[in-house]
Protein backbone atom coordinates (compact mmCIF):
# COMPACT_ATOMS: atom_id res chain seq x y z
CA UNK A 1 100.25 -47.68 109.62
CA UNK A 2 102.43 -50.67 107.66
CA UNK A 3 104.69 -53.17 109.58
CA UNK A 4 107.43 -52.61 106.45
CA UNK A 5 107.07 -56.86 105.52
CA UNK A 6 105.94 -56.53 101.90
CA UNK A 7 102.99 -58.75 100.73
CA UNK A 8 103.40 -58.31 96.87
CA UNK A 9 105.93 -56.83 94.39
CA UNK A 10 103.76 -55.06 92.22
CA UNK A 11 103.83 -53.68 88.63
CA UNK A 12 103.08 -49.98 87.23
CA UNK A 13 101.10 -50.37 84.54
CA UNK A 14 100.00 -46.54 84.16
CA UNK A 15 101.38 -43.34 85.06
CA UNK A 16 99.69 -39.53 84.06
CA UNK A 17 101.78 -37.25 84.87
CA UNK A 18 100.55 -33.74 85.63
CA UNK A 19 102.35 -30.70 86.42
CA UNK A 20 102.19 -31.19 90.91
CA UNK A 21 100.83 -34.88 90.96
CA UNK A 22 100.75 -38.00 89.31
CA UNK A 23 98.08 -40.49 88.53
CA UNK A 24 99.68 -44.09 89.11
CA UNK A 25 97.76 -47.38 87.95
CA UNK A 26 99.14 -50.42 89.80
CA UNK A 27 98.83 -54.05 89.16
CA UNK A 28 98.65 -56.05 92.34
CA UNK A 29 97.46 -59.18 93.57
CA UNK A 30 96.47 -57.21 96.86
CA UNK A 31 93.59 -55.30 94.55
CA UNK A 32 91.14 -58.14 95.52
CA UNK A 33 91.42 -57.08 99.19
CA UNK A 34 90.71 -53.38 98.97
CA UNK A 35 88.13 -51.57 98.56
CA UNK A 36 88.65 -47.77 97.87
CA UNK A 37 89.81 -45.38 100.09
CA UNK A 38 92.13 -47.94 101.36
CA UNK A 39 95.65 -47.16 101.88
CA UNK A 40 98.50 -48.98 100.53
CA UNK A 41 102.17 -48.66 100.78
CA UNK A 42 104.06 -48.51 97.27
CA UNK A 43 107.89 -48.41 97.88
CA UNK A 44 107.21 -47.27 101.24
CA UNK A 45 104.90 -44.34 100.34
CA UNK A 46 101.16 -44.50 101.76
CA UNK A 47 98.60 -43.38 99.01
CA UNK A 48 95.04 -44.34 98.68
CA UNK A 49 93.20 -46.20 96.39
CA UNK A 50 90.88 -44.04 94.02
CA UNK A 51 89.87 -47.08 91.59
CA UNK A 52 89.94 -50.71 91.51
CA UNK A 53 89.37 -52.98 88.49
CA UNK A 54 90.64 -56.23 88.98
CA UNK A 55 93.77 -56.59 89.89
CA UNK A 56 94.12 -52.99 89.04
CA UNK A 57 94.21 -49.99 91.27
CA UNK A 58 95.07 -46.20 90.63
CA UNK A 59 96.19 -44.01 92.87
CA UNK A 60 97.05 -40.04 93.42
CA UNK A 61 100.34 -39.06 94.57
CA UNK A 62 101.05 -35.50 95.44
CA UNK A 63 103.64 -33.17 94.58
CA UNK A 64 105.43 -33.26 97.92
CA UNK A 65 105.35 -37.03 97.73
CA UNK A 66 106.67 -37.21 93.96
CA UNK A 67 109.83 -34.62 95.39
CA UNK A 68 110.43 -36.94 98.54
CA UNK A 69 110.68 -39.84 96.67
CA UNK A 70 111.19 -41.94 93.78
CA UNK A 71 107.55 -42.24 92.62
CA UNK A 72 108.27 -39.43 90.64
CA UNK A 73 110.95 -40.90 88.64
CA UNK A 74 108.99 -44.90 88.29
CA UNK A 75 108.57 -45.52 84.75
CA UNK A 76 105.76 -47.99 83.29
CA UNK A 77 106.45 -51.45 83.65
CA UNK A 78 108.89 -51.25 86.96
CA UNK A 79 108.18 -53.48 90.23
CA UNK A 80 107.13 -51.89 93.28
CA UNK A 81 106.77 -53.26 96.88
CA UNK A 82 103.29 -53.30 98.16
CA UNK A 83 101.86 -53.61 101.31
CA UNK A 84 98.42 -53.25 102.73
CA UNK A 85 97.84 -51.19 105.85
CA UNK A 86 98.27 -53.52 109.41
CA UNK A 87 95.37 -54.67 111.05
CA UNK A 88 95.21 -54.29 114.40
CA UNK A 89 94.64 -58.01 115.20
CA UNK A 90 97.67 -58.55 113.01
CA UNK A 91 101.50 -59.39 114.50
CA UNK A 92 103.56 -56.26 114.26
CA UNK A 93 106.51 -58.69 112.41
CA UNK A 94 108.19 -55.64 111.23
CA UNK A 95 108.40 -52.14 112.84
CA UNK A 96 106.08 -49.16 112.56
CA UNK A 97 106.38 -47.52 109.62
CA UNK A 98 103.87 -44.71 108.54
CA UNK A 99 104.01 -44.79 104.89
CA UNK A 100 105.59 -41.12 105.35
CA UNK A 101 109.30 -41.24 103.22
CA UNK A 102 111.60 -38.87 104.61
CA UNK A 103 113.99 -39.08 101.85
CA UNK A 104 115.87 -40.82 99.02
CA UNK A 105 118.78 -42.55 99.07
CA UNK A 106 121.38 -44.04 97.04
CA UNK A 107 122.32 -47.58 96.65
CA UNK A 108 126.18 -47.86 96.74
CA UNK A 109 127.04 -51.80 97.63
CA UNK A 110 124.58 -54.72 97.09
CA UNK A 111 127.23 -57.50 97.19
CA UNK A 112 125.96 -61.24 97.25
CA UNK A 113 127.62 -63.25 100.40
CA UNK A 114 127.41 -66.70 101.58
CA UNK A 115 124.17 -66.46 103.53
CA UNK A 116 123.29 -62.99 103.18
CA UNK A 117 123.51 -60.24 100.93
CA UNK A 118 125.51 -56.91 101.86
CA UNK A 119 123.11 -53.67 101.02
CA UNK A 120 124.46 -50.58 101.55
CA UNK A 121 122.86 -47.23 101.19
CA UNK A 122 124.28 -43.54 101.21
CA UNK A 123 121.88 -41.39 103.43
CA UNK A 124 121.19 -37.37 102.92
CA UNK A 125 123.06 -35.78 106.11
CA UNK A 126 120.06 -34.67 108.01
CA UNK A 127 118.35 -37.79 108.40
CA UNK A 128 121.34 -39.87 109.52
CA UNK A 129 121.40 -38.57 112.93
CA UNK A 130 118.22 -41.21 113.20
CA UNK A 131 119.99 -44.09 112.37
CA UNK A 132 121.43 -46.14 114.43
CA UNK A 133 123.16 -49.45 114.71
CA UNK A 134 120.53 -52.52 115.46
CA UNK A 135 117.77 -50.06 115.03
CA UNK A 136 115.68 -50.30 112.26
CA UNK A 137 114.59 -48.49 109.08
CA UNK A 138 112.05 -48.62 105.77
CA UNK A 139 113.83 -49.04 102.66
CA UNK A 140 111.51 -48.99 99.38
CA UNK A 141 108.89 -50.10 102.27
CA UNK A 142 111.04 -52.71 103.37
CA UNK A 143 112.09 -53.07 107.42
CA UNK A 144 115.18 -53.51 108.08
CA UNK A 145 117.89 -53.86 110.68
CA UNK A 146 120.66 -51.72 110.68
CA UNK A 147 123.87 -53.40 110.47
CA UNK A 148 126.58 -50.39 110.69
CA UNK A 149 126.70 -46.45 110.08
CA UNK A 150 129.30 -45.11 108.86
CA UNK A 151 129.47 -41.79 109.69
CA UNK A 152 131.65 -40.27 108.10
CA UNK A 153 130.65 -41.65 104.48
CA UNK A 154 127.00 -41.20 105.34
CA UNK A 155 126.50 -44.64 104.70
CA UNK A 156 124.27 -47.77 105.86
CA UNK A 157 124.62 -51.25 105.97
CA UNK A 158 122.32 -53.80 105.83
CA UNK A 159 122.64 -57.18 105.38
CA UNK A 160 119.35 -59.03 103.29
CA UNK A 161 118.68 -62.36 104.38
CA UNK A 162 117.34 -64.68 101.52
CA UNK A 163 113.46 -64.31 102.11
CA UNK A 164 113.72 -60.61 101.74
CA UNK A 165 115.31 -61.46 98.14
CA UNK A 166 112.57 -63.10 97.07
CA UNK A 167 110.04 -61.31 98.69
CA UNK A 168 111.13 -57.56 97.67
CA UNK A 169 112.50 -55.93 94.57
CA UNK A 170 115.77 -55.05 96.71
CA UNK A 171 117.30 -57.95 95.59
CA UNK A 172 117.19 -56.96 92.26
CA UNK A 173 118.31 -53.39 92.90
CA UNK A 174 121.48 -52.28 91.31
CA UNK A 175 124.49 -49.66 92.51
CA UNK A 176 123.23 -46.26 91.87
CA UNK A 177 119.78 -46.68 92.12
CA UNK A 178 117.37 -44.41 94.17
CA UNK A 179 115.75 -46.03 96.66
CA UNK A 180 113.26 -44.81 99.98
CA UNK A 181 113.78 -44.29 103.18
CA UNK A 182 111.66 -43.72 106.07
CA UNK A 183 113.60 -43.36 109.68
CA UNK A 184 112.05 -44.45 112.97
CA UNK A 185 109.75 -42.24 113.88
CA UNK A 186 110.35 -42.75 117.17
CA UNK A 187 114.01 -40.99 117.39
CA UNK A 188 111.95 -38.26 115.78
CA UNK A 189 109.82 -37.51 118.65
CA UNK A 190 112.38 -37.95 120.51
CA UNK A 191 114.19 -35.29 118.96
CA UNK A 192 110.75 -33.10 119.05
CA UNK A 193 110.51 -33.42 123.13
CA UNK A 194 114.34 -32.82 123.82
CA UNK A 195 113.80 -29.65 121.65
CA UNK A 196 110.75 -28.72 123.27
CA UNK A 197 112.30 -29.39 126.82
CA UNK A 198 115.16 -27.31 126.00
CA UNK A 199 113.39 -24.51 125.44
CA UNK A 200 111.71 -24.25 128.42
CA UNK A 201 114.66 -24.67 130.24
């Protein structure tokens, strides 16, 4: 489990590409805290270390992974958010976020304001029933609060204060760029139980 309050913005430095997975090799100044067979979020997406050399870790990602998100499309040299999995003893700053991407969406506004910056993404249909205004969601393993949904557009705000700038590589994100998301997983179960309850009904 990850809190979505990234702790480096890593580098690819490696990527072998097979025909259903990937072999990433990720510089990160988190390295010197794993060990293998740790997990680590990259842009939201929990994967597992396999080697560590340095500052230098590879990792496996799957073929469902590379559909569901934009691992599959990273090219060598691009910045990724890292985080390493919570602790238990740790502050939950963020919100809980698996590491499990439900999508990919599209950056259409990242518009610098006077204090903060106005990020808005364009969701696919079936996962913007979980969104909701104040609530929160994982962007490129980032939490965030929800500023609007538009419904309509499929579209949602945020609005990035200036530590998330600095800290993430959404600051640096331009319109028309992939990016992923991971809803709460709690409107999900939600949504499970309702279903279930109906049908006994």
């Amino acid at each position: 489990m990850f809190t979505g309050l990234v702790q480096d913005v890593a580098t690819i430095r490696g990527i072998e590409r097979g025909e259903d997975s990937s072999i990433l090799t990720i510089q990160t100044n988190l390295a010197q805290s794993m060990g293998v067979g740790d997990s680590i979020s990259i842009n939201g997406v929990c994967l597992t270390a396999t080697r560590i050399v340095g500052n230098l870790i590879t990792v496996d990602v799957m073929v469902q992974t590379l559909k569901l998100s934009n691992l599959g499309r990273v090219e060598v040299g691009a910045r990724v958010n890292a985080e390493l999995a919570t602790r238990v003893d740790a502050r939950l700053g963020g919100h809980i976020v698996q590491g499990h991407v439900d999508g990919i969406a599209k950056i259409v506004a990242n518009e610098p304001g006077e204090k903060w910056q106005r990020f808005a993404i364009s969701i696919p249909g079936n996962l913007l029933k979980y969104v909701v205004n104040q609530g929160s969601i994982c962007v490129d393993g980032v939490s965030l609060t929800v500023g609007n949904v538009e419904d309509s557009l499929h579209e949602v705000t945020m609005w990035l204060i200036p530590e998330t700038l600095a800290k993430t590589t959404l600051g640096s994100k331009s319109v028309g760029d992939d990016v992923n998301i991971e809803v709460d997983v709690l409107a999900k179960y939600v949504e499970r139980l309702m279903s279930a309850r109906g049908d006994k009904q």
